[in-house]
Protein backbone atom coordinates (compact mmCIF):
# COMPACT_ATOMS: atom_id res chain seq x y z
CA UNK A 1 54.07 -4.38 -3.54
CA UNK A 2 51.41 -6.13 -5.31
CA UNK A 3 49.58 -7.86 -2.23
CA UNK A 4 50.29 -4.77 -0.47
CA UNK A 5 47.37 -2.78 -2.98
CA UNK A 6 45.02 -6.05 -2.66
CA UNK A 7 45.05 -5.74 0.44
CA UNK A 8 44.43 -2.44 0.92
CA UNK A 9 41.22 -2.43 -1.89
CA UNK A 10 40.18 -5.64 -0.22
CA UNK A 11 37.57 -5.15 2.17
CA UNK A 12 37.91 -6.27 5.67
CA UNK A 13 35.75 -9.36 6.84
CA UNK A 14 33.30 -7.18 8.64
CA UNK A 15 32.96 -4.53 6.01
CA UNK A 16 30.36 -4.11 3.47
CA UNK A 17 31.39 -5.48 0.20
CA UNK A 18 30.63 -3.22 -2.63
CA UNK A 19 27.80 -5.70 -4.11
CA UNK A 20 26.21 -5.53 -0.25
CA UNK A 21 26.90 -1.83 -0.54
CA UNK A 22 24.65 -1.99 -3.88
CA UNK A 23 21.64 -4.29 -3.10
CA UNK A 24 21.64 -2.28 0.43
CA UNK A 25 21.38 0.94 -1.34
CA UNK A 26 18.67 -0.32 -3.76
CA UNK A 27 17.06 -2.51 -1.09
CA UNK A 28 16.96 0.83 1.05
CA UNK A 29 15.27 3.20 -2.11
CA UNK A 30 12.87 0.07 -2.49
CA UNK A 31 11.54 -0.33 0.73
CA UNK A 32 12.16 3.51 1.93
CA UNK A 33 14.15 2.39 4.67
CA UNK A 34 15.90 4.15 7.76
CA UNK A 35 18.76 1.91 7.29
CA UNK A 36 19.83 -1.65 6.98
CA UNK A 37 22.08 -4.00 9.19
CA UNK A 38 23.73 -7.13 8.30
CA UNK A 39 24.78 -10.10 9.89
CA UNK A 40 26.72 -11.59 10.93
CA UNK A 41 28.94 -8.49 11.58
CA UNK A 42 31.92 -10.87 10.78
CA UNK A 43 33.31 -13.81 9.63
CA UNK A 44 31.54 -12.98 6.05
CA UNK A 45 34.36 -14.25 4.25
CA UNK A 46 35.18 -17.39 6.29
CA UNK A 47 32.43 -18.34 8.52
CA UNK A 48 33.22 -21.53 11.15
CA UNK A 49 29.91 -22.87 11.29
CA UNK A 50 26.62 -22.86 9.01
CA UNK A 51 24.68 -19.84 9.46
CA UNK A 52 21.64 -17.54 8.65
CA UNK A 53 22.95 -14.25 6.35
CA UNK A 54 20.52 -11.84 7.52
CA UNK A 55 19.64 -8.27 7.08
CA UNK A 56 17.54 -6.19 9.07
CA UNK A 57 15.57 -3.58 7.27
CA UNK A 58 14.34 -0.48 9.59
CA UNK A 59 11.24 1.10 8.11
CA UNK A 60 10.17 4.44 8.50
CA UNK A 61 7.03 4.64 11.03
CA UNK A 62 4.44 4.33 9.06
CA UNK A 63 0.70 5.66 9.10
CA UNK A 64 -1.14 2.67 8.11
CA UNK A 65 -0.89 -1.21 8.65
CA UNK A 66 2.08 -3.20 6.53
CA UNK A 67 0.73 -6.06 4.22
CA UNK A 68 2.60 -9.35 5.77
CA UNK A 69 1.83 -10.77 2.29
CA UNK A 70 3.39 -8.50 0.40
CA UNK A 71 6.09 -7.87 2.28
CA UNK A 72 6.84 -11.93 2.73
CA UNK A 73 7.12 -11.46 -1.17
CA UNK A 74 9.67 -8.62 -1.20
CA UNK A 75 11.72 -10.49 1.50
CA UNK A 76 11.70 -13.52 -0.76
CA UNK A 77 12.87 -11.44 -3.68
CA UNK A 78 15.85 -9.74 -1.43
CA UNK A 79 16.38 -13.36 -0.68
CA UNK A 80 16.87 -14.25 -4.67
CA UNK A 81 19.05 -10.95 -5.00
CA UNK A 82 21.15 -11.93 -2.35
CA UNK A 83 21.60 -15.91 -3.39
CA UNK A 84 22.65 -14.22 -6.82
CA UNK A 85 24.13 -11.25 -6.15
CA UNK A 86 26.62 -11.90 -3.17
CA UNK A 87 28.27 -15.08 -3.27
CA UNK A 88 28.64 -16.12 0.17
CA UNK A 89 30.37 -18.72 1.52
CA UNK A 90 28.28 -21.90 1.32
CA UNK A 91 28.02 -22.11 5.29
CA UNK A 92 25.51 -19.65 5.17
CA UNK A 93 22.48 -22.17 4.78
CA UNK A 94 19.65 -19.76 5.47
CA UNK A 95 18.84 -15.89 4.90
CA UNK A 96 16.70 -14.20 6.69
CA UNK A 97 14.98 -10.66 6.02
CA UNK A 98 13.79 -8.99 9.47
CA UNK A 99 11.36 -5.98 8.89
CA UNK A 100 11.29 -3.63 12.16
CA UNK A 101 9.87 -0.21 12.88
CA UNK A 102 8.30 1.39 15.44
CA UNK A 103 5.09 3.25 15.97
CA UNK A 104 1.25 2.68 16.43
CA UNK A 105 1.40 0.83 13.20
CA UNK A 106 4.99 -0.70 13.63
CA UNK A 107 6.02 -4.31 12.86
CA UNK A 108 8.86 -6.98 13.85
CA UNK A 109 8.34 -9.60 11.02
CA UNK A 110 11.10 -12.42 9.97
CA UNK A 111 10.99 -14.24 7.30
CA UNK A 112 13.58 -17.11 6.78
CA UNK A 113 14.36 -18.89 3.67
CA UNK A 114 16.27 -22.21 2.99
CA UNK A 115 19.44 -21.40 0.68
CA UNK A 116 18.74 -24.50 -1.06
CA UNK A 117 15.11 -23.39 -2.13
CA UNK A 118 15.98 -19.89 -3.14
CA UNK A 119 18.30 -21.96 -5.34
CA UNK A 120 16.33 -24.29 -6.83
CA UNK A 121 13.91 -20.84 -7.76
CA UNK A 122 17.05 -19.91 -10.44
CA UNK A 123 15.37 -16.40 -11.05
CA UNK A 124 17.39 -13.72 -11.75
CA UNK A 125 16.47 -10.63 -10.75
């Protein structure tokens, strides 16, 4: 009975876990997204090989031009949140944090950051 109810609280391996669920949600307020992807889709839990965690952040159109600058520094932040908040399995070597959103002003900006370095930062935020 009792892995029965673990496994039906535990989320599946392509299913938000509830601290995604919670940086997502705050990420989302933050930035005033549309909505925000992850990936990989699967193999959170377990992944085979070493691997980028990334999340892809959909803006709202905007009406002026996006700072690169500043929004390098709030990808580097998510970064942090994400080395501390998450706990991923230590395949995932890289994160990356892909802005996107369309429009005369729209942007497609990555930003990729060594899990090592985002380590070595130790900031807790």
């Amino acid at each position: 009975m009792g892995i029965f109810i673990f496994w039906l609280f535990t989320p599946g391996d392509g299913e938000l876990r509830p601290a995604e669920k919670i940086l997502f949600e705050e990420v989302k307020k933050k930035s005033e997204a549309i909505d925000i992807y992850r990936g990989p889709k699967y193999h959170i839990s377990n992944p085979k090989d070493t691997l980028s965690y990334g999340i892809t952040i959909k803006l709202r159109e905007k009406n002026k031009l996006i700072n690169k600058d500043s929004l390098k520094i709030e990808a580097k932040n998510i970064a942090v949140k994400i080395e501390n908040l998450l706990n991923l399995h230590p395949n995932f070597v890289n994160y990356v944090i892909h802005y996107e959103s369309s429009g005369e002003y729209g942007c497609d900006e990555y930003f990729k950051f060594k899990r090592a370095e985002i380590k070595k930062l130790n900031i807790k935020k």
